[in-house]
PDB file of N, CA and C in Angstrom:
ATOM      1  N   UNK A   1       0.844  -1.175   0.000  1.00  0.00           N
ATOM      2  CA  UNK A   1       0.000   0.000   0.000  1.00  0.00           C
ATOM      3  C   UNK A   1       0.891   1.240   0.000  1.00  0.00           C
ATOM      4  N   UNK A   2       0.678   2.092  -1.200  1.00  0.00           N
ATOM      5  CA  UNK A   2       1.718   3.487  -1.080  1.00  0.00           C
ATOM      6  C   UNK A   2       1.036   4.558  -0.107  1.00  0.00           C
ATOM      7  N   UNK A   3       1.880   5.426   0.089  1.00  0.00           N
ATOM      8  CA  UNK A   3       1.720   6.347   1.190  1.00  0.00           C
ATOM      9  C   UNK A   3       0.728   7.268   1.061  1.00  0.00           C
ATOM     10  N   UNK A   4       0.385   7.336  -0.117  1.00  0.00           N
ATOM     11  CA  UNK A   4      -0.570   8.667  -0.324  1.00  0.00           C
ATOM     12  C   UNK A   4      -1.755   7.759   0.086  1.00  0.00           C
ATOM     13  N   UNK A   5      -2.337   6.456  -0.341  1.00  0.00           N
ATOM     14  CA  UNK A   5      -3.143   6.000   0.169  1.00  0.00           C
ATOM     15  C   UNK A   5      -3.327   5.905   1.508  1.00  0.00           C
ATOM     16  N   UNK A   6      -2.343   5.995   2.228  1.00  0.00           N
ATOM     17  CA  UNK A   6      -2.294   5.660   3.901  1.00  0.00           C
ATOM     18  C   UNK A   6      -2.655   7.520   4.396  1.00  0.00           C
ATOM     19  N   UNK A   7      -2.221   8.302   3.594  1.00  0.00           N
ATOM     20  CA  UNK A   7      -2.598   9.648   3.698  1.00  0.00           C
ATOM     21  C   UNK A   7      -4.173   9.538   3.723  1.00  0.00           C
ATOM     22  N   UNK A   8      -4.411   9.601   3.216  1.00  0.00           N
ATOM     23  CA  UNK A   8      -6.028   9.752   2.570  1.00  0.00           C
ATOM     24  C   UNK A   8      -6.792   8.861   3.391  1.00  0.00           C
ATOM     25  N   UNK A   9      -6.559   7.984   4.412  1.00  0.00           N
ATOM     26  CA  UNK A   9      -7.406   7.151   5.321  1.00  0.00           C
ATOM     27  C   UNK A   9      -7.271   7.591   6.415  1.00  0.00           C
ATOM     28  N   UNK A  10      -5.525   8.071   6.458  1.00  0.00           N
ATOM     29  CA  UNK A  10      -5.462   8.835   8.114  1.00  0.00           C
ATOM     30  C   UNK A  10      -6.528  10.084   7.933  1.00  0.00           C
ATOM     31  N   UNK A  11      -6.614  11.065   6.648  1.00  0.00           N
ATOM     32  CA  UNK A  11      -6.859  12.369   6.886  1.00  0.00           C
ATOM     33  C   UNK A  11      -8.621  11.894   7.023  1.00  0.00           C
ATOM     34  N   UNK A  12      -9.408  10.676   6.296  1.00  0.00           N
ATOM     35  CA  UNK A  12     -10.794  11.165   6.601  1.00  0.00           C
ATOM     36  C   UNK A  12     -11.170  10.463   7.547  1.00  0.00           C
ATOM     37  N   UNK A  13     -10.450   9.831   8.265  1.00  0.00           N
ATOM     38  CA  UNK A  13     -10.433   9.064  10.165  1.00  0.00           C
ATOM     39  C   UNK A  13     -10.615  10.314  11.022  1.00  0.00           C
ATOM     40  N   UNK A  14      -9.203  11.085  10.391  1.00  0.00           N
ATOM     41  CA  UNK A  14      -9.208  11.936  11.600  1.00  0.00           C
ATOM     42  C   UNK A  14     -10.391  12.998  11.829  1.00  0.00           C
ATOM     43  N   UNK A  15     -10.409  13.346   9.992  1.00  0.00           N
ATOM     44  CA  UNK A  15     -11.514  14.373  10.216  1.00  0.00           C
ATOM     45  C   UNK A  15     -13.320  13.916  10.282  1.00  0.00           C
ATOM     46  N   UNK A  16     -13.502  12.035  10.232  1.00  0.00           N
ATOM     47  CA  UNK A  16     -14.566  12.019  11.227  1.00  0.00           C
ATOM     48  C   UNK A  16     -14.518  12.366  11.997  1.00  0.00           C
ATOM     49  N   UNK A  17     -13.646  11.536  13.100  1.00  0.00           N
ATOM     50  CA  UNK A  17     -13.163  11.343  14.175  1.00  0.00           C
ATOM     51  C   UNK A  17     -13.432  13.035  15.264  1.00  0.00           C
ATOM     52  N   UNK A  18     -12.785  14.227  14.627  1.00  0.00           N
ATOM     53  CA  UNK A  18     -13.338  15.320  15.168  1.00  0.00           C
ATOM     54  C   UNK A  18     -14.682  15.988  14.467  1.00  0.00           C
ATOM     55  N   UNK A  19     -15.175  15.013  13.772  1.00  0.00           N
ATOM     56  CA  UNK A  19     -16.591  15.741  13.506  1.00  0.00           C
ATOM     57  C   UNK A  19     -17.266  15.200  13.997  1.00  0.00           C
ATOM     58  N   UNK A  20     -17.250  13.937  14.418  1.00  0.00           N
ATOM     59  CA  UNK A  20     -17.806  13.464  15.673  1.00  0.00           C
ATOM     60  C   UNK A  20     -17.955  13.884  16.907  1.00  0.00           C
ATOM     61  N   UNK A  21     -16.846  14.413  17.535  1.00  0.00           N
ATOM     62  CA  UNK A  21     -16.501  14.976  18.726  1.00  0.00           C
ATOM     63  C   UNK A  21     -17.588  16.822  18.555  1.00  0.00           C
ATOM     64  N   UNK A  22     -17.765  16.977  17.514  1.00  0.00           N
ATOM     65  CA  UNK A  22     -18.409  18.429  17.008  1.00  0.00           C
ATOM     66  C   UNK A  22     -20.022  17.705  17.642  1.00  0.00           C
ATOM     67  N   UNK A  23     -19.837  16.994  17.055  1.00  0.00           N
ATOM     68  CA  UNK A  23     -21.732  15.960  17.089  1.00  0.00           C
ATOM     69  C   UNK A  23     -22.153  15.565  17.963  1.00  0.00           C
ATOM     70  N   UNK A  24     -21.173  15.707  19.085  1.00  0.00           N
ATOM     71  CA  UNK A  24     -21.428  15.031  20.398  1.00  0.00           C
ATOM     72  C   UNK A  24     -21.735  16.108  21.280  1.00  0.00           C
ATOM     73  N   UNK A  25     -21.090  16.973  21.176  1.00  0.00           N
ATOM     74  CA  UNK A  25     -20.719  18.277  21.976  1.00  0.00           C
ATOM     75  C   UNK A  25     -22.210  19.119  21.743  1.00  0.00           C
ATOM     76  N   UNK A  26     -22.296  19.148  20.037  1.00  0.00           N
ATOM     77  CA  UNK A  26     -24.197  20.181  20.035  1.00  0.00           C
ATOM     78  C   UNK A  26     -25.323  19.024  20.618  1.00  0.00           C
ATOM     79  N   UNK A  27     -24.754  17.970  20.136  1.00  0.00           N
ATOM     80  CA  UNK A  27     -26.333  17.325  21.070  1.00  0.00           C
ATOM     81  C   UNK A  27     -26.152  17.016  22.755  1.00  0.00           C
ATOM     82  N   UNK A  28     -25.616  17.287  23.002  1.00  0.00           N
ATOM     83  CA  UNK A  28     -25.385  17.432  24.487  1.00  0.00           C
ATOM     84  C   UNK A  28     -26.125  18.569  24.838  1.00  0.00           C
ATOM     85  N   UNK A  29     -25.458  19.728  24.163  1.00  0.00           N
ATOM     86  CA  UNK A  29     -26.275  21.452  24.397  1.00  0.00           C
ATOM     87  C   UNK A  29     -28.024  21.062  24.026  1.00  0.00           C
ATOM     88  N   UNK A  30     -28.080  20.031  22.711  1.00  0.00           N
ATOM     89  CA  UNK A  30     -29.450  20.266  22.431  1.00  0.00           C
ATOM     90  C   UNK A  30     -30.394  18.987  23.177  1.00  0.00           C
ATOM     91  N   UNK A  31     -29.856  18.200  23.773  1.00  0.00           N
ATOM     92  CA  UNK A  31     -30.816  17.276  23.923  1.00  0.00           C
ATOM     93  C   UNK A  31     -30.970  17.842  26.033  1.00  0.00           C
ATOM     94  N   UNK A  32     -29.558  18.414  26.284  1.00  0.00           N
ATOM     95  CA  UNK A  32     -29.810  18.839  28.063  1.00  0.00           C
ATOM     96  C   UNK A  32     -30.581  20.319  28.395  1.00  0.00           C
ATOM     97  N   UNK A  33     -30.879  21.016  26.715  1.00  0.00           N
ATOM     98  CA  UNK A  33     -31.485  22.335  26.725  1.00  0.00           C
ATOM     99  C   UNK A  33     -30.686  23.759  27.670  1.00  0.00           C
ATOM    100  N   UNK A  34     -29.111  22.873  27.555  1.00  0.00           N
ATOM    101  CA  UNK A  34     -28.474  23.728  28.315  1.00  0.00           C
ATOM    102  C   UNK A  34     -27.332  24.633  27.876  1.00  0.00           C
ATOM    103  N   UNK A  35     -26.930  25.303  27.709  1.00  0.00           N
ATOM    104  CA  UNK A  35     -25.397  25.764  26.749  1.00  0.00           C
ATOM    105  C   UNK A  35     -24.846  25.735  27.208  1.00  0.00           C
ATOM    106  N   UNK A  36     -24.479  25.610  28.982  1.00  0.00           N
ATOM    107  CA  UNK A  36     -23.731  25.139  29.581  1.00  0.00           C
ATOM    108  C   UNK A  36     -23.162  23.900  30.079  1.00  0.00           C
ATOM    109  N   UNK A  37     -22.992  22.733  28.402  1.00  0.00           N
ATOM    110  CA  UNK A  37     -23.495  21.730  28.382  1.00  0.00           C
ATOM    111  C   UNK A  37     -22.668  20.942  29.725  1.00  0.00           C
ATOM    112  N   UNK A  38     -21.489  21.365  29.956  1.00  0.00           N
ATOM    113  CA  UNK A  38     -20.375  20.460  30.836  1.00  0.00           C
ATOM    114  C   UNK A  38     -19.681  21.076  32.023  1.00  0.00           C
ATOM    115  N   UNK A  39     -21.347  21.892  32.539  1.00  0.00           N
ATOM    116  CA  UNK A  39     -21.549  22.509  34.072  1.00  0.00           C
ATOM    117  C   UNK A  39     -20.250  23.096  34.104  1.00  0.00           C
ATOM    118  N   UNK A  40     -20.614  24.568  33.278  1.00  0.00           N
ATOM    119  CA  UNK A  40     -19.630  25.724  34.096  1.00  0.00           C
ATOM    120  C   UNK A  40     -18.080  25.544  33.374  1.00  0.00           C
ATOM    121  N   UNK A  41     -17.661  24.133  32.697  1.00  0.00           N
ATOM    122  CA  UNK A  41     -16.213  23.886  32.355  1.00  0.00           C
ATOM    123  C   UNK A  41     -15.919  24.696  31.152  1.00  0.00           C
ATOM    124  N   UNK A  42     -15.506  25.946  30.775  1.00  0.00           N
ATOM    125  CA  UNK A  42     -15.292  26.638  29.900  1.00  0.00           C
ATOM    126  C   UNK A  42     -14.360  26.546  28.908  1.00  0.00           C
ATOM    127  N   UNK A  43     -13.262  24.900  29.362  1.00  0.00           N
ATOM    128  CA  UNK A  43     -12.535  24.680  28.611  1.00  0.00           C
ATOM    129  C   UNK A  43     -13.026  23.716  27.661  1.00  0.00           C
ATOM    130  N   UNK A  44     -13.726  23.212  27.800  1.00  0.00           N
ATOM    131  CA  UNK A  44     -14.225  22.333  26.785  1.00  0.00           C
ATOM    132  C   UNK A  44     -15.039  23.094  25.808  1.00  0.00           C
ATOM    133  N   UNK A  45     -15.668  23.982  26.279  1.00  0.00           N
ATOM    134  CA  UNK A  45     -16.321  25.007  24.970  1.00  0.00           C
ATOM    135  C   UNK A  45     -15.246  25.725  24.482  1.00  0.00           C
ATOM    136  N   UNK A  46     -14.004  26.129  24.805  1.00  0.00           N
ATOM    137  CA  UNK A  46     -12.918  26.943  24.159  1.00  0.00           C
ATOM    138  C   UNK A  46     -11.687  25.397  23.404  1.00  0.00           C
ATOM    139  N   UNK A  47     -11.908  24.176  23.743  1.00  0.00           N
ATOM    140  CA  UNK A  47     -11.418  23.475  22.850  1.00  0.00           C
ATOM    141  C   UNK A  47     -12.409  23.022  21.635  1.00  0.00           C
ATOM    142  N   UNK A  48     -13.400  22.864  22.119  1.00  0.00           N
ATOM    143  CA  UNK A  48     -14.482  22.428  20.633  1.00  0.00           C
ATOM    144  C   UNK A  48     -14.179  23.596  19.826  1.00  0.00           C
ATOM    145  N   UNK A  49     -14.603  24.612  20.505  1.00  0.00           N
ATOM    146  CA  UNK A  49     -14.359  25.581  19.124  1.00  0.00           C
ATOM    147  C   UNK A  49     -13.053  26.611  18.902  1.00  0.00           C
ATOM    148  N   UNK A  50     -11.617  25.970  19.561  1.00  0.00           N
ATOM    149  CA  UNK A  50     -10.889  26.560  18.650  1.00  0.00           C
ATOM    150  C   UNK A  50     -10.246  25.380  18.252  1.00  0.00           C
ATOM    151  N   UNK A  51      -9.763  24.032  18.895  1.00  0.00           N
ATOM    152  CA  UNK A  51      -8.987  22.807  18.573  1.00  0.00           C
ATOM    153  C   UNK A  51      -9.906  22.131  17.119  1.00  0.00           C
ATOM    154  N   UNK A  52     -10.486  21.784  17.636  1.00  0.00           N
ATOM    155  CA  UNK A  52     -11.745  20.680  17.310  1.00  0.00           C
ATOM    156  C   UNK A  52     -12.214  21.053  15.880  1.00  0.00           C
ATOM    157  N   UNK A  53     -12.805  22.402  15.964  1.00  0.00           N
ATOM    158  CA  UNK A  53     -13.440  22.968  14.499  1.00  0.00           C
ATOM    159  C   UNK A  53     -12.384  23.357  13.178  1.00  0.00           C
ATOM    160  N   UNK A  54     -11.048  23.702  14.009  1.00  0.00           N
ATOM    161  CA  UNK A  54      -9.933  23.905  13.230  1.00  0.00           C
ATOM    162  C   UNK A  54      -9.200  22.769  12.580  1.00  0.00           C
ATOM    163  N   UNK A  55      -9.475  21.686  13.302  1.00  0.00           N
ATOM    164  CA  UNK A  55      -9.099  20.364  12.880  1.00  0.00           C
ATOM    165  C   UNK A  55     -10.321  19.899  11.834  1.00  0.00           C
ATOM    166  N   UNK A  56     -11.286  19.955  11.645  1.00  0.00           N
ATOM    167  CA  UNK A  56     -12.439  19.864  11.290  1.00  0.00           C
ATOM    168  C   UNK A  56     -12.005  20.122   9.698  1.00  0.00           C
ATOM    169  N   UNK A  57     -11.765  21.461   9.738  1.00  0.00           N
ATOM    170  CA  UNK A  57     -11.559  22.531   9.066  1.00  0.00           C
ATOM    171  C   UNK A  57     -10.687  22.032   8.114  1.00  0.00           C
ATOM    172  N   UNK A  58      -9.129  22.207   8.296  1.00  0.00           N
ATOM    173  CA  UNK A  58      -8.026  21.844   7.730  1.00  0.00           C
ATOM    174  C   UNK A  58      -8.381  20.686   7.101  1.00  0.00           C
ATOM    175  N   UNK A  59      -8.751  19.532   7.781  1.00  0.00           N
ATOM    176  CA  UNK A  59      -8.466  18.063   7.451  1.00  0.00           C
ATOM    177  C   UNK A  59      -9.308  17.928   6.684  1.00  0.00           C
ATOM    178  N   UNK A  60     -10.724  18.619   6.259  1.00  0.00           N
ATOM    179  CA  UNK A  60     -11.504  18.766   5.584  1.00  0.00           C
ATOM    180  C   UNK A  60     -11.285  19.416   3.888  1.00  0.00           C
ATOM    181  N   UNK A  61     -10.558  20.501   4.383  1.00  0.00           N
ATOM    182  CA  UNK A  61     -10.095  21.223   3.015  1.00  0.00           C
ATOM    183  C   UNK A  61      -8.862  20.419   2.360  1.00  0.00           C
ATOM    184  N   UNK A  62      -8.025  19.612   3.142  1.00  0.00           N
ATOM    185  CA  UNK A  62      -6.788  19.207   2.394  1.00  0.00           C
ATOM    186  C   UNK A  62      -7.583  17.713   1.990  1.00  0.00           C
ATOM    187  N   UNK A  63      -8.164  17.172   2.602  1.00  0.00           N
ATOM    188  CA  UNK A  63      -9.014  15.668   2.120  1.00  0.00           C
ATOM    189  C   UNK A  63      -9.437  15.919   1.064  1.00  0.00           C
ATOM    190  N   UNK A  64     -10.364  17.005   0.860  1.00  0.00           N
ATOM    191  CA  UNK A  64     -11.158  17.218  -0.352  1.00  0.00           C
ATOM    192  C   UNK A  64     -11.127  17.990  -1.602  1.00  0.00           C
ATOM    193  N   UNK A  65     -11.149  19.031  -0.480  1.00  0.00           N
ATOM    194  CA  UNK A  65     -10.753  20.232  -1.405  1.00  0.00           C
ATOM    195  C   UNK A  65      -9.117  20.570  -2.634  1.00  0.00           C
ATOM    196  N   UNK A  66      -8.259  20.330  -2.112  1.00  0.00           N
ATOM    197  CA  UNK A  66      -6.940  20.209  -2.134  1.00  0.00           C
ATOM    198  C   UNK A  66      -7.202  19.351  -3.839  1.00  0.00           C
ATOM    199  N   UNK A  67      -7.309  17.732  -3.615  1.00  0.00           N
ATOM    200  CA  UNK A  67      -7.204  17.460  -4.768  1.00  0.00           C
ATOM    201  C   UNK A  67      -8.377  17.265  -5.809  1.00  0.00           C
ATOM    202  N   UNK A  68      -9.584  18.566  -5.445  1.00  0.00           N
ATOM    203  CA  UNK A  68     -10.404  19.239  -6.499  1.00  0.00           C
ATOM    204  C   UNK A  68      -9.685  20.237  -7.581  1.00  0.00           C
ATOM    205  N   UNK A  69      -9.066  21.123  -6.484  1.00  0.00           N
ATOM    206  CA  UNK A  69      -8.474  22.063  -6.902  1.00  0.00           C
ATOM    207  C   UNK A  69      -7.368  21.933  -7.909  1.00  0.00           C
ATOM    208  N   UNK A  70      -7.048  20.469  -7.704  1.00  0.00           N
ATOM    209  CA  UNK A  70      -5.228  20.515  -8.296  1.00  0.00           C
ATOM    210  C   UNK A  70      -6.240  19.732  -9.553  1.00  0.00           C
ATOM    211  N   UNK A  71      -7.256  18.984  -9.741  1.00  0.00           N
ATOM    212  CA  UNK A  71      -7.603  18.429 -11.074  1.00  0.00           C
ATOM    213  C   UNK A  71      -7.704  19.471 -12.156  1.00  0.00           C
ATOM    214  N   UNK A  72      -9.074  20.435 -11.236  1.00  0.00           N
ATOM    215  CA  UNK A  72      -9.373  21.799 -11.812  1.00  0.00           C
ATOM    216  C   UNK A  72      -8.234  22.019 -12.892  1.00  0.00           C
ATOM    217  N   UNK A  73      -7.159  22.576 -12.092  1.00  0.00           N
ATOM    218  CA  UNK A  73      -5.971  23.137 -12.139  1.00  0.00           C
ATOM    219  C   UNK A  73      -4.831  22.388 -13.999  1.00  0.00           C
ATOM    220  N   UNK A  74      -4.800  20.667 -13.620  1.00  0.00           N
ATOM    221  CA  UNK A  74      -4.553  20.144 -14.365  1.00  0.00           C
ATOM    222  C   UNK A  74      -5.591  19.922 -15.377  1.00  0.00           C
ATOM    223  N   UNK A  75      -6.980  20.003 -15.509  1.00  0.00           N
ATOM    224  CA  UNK A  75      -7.483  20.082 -16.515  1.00  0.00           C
ATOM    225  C   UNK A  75      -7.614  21.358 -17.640  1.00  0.00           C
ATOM    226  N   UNK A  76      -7.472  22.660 -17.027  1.00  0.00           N
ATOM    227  CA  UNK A  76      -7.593  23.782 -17.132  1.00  0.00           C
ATOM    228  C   UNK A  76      -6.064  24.013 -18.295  1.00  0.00           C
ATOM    229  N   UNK A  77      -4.866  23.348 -17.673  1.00  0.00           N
ATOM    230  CA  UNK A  77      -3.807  23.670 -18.258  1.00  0.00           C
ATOM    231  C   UNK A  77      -3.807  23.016 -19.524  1.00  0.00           C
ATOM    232  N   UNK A  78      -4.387  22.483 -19.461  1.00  0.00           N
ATOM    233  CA  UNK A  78      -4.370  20.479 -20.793  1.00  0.00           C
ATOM    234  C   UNK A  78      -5.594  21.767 -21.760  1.00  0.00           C
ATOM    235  N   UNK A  79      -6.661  22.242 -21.384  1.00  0.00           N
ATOM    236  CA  UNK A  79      -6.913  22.728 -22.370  1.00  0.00           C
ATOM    237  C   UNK A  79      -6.613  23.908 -23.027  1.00  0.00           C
ATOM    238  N   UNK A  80      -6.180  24.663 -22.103  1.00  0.00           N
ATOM    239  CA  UNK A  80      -5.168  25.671 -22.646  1.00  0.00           C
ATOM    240  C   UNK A  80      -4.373  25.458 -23.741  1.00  0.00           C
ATOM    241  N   UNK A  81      -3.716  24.521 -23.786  1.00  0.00           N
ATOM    242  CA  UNK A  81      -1.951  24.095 -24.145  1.00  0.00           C
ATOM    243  C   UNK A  81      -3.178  23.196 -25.403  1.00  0.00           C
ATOM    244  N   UNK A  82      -3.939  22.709 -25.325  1.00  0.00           N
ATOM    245  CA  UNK A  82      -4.830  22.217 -26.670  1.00  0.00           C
ATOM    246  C   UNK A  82      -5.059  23.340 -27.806  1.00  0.00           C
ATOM    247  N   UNK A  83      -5.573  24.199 -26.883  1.00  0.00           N
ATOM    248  CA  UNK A  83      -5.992  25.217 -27.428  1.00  0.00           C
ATOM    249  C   UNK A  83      -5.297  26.543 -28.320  1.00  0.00           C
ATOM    250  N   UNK A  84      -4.485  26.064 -27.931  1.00  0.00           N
ATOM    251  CA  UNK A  84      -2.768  26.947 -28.452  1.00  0.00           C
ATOM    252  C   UNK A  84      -1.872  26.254 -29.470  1.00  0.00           C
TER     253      UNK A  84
END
């Protein structure tokens, strides 16, 4: 198995993995009707949303986005260079 494949399983593990932790955290707020879902602990609302969503984030855009962009990119040039 080459590495880019082992890339591409770590990156959409991980970024379940904290979108899960996202999924757990609002239904807690929504199912205890409380926003103070984890009594008063302010660190867990300042890691969900600066650790957690940022990881979310990144691992999301380089999983997906990243090699949209680079096809885009290589298709775009191929017709250019046709076209010329």
């Amino acid at each position: 198995m080459n590495l880019a494949r082992n890339w591409n399983t770590i990156l959409r593990w991980v970024h379940l993995t904290f979108g899960m932790m996202i999924s757990v955290y609002f239904a807690r707020i929504t199912f205890t009707g409380n926003t103070d879902a984890w009594d008063n602990d302010p660190w867990v609302t300042m890691f969900v949303g600066q650790a957690v969503v940022a990881i979310v984030f990144w691992t999301g855009i380089i999983k997906w986005q990243l090699p949209r962009i680079k096809k885009w990119n290589r298709n775009r040039k191929k017709s250019k260079a046709a076209t010329n």
